[in-house]
C-alpha atoms as a PDB file:
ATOM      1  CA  UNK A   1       8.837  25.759  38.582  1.00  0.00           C
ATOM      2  CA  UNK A   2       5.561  24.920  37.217  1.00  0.00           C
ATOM      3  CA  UNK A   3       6.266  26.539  34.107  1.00  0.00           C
ATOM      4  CA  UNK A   4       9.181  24.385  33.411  1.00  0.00           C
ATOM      5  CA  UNK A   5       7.353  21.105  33.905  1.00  0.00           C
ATOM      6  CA  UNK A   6       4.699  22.577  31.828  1.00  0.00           C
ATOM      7  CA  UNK A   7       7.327  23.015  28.834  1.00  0.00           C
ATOM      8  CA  UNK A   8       9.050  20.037  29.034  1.00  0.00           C
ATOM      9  CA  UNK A   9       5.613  18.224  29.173  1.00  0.00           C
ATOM     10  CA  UNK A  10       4.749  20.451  25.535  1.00  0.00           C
ATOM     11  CA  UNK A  11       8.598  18.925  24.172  1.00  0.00           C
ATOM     12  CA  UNK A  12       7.755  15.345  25.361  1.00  0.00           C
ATOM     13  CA  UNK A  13       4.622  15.390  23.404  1.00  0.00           C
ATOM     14  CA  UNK A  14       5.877  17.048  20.327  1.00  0.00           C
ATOM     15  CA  UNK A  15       8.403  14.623  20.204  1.00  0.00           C
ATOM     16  CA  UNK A  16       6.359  11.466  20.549  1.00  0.00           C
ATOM     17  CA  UNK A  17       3.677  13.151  17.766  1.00  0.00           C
ATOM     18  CA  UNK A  18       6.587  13.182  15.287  1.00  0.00           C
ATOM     19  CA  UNK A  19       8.213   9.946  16.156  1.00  0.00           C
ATOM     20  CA  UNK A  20       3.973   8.735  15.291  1.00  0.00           C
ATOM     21  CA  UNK A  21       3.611  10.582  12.169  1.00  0.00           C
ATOM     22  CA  UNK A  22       7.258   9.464  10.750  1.00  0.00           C
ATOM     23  CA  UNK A  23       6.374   5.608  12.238  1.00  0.00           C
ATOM     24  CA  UNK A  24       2.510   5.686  10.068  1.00  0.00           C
ATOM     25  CA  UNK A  25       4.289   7.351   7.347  1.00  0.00           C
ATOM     26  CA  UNK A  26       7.235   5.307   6.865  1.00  0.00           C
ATOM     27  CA  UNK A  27       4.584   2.242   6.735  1.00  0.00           C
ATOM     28  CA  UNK A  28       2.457   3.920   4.101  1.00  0.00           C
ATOM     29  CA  UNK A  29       5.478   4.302   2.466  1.00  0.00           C
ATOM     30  CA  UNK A  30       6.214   0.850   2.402  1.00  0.00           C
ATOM     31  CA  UNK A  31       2.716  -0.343   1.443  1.00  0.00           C
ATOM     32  CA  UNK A  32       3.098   1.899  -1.828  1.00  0.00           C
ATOM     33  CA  UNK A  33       0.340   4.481  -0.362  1.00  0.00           C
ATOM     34  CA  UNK A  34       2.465   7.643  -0.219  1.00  0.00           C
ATOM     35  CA  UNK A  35       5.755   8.891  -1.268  1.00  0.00           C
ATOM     36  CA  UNK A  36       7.464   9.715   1.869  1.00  0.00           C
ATOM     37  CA  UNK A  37      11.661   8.955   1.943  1.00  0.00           C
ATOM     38  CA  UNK A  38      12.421   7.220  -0.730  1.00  0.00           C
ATOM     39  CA  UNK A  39      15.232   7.270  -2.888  1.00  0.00           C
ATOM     40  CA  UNK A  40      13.162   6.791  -6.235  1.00  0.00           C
ATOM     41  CA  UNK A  41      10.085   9.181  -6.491  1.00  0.00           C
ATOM     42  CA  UNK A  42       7.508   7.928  -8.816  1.00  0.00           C
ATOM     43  CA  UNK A  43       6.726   9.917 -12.125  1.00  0.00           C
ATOM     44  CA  UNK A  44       4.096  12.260 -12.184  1.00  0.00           C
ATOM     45  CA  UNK A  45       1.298  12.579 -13.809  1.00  0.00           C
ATOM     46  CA  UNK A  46       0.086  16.024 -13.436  1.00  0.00           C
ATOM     47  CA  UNK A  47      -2.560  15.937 -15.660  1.00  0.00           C
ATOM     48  CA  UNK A  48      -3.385  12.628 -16.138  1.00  0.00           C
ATOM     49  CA  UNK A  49      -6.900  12.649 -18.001  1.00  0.00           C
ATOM     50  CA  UNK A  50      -7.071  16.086 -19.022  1.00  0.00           C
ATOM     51  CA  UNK A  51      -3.309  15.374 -20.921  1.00  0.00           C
ATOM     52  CA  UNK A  52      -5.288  12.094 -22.696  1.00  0.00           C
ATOM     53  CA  UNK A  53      -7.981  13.960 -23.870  1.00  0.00           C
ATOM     54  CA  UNK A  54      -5.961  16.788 -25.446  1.00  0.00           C
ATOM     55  CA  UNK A  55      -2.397  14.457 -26.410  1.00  0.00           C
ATOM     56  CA  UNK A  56      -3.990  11.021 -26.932  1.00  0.00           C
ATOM     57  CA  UNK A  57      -0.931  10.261 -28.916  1.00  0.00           C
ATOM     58  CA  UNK A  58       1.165  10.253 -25.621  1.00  0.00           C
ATOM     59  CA  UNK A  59      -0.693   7.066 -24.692  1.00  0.00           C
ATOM     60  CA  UNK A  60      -0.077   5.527 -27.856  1.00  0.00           C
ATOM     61  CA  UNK A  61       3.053   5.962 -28.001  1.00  0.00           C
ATOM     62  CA  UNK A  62       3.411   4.541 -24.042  1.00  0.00           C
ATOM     63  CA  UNK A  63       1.370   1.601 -25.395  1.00  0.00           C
ATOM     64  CA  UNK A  64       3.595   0.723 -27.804  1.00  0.00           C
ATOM     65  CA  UNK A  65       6.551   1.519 -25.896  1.00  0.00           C
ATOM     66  CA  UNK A  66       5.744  -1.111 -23.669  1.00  0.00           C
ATOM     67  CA  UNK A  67       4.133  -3.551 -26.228  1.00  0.00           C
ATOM     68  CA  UNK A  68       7.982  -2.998 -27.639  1.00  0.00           C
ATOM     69  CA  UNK A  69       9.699  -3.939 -24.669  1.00  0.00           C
ATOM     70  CA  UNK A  70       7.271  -7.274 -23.850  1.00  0.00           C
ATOM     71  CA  UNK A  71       8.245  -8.429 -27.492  1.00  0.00           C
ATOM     72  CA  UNK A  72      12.175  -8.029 -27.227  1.00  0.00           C
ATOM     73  CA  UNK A  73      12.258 -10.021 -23.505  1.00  0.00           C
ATOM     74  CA  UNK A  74      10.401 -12.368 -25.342  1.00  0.00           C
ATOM     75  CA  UNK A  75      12.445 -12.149 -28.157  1.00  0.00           C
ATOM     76  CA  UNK A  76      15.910 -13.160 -25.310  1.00  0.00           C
ATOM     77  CA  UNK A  77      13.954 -15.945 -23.650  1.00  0.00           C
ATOM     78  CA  UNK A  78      12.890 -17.539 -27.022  1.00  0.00           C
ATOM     79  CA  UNK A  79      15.689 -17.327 -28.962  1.00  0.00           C
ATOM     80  CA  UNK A  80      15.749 -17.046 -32.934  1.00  0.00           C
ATOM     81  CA  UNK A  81      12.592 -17.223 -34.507  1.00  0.00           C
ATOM     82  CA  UNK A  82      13.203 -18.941 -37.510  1.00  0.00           C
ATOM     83  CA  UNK A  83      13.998 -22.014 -36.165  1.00  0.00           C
ATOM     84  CA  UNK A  84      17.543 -22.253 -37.110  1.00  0.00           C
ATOM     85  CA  UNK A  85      20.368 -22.923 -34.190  1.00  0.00           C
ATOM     86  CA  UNK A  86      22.825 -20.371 -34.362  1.00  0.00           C
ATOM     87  CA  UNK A  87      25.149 -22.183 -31.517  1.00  0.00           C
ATOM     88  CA  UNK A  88      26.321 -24.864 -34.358  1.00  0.00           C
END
Protein backbone atom coordinates (compact mmCIF):
# COMPACT_ATOMS: atom_id res chain seq x y z
CA UNK A 1 0.00 0.00 0.00
CA UNK A 2 2.74 2.32 0.65
CA UNK A 3 4.19 1.75 -2.57
CA UNK A 4 1.17 2.89 -4.36
CA UNK A 5 0.88 6.20 -2.55
CA UNK A 6 4.50 6.54 -3.14
CA UNK A 7 3.84 6.31 -7.09
CA UNK A 8 1.01 8.26 -7.40
CA UNK A 9 2.82 10.96 -5.26
CA UNK A 10 6.00 10.58 -8.20
CA UNK A 11 2.81 11.08 -11.12
CA UNK A 12 1.32 14.08 -9.19
CA UNK A 13 4.60 15.79 -9.24
CA UNK A 14 5.62 14.99 -12.72
CA UNK A 15 2.55 16.29 -13.78
CA UNK A 16 2.55 19.62 -12.00
CA UNK A 17 6.57 20.03 -13.21
CA UNK A 18 5.29 19.88 -16.81
CA UNK A 19 2.15 21.86 -16.46
CA UNK A 20 5.28 24.65 -14.85
CA UNK A 21 7.68 24.25 -17.56
CA UNK A 22 4.86 24.49 -20.48
CA UNK A 23 3.16 27.64 -18.23
CA UNK A 24 7.11 29.64 -18.09
CA UNK A 25 7.58 28.53 -21.54
CA UNK A 26 4.50 29.49 -23.18
CA UNK A 27 5.21 33.11 -21.50
CA UNK A 28 8.73 33.28 -22.87
CA UNK A 29 7.19 32.49 -25.86
CA UNK A 30 5.03 35.28 -25.81
CA UNK A 31 7.61 37.84 -24.66
CA UNK A 32 9.67 36.90 -27.93
CA UNK A 33 12.46 35.06 -25.63
CA UNK A 34 12.20 31.53 -27.04
CA UNK A 35 10.61 29.69 -29.80
CA UNK A 36 8.39 27.30 -28.13
CA UNK A 37 4.70 26.52 -30.13
CA UNK A 38 4.37 28.71 -32.54
CA UNK A 39 3.04 28.47 -35.82
CA UNK A 40 5.80 30.75 -37.52
CA UNK A 41 9.44 29.80 -36.48
CA UNK A 42 11.82 32.58 -36.95
CA UNK A 43 14.70 32.26 -39.62
CA UNK A 44 17.88 31.12 -38.65
CA UNK A 45 20.89 32.36 -38.63
CA UNK A 46 23.30 29.63 -38.16
CA UNK A 47 26.24 31.37 -38.67
CA UNK A 48 25.54 34.71 -38.19
CA UNK A 49 29.07 36.53 -37.96
CA UNK A 50 31.22 33.94 -39.22
CA UNK A 51 28.69 33.96 -42.66
CA UNK A 52 29.43 38.11 -42.69
CA UNK A 53 32.90 37.80 -42.56
CA UNK A 54 33.26 35.20 -45.32
CA UNK A 55 29.75 36.36 -47.65
CA UNK A 56 29.62 40.09 -46.79
CA UNK A 57 27.65 40.41 -49.94
CA UNK A 58 24.67 38.56 -48.23
CA UNK A 59 24.27 41.65 -46.05
CA UNK A 60 24.34 43.89 -48.83
CA UNK A 61 22.14 42.50 -50.62
CA UNK A 62 19.60 42.24 -47.26
CA UNK A 63 20.38 45.97 -46.94
CA UNK A 64 19.19 46.82 -50.01
CA UNK A 65 16.47 44.46 -50.02
CA UNK A 66 14.98 46.26 -47.36
CA UNK A 67 16.14 49.83 -48.36
CA UNK A 68 13.94 48.53 -51.61
CA UNK A 69 10.95 47.74 -49.85
CA UNK A 70 10.98 51.19 -47.44
CA UNK A 71 11.14 53.14 -50.86
CA UNK A 72 8.12 51.37 -52.72
CA UNK A 73 5.63 51.78 -49.33
CA UNK A 74 6.74 55.10 -49.61
CA UNK A 75 6.36 55.20 -53.07
CA UNK A 76 2.02 53.92 -52.31
CA UNK A 77 1.59 56.43 -49.51
CA UNK A 78 3.04 59.36 -51.59
CA UNK A 79 1.72 58.91 -54.70
CA UNK A 80 3.40 60.03 -58.13
CA UNK A 81 6.44 61.80 -57.82
CA UNK A 82 6.37 64.14 -60.43
CA UNK A 83 3.77 66.09 -59.28
CA UNK A 84 1.24 65.43 -61.87
CA UNK A 85 -2.47 64.04 -60.76
CA UNK A 86 -3.15 61.04 -62.52
CA UNK A 87 -6.97 60.84 -61.06
CA UNK A 88 -8.00 63.78 -63.69
Amino acid sequence: MYWIVVAVGVVVALVLAAGSVHLLLTWANRRGLVWYRDDVRPPPRSLGLLEEIYHPSVEHVVEYEAGEEARADHAETTGPEDGSDTDR
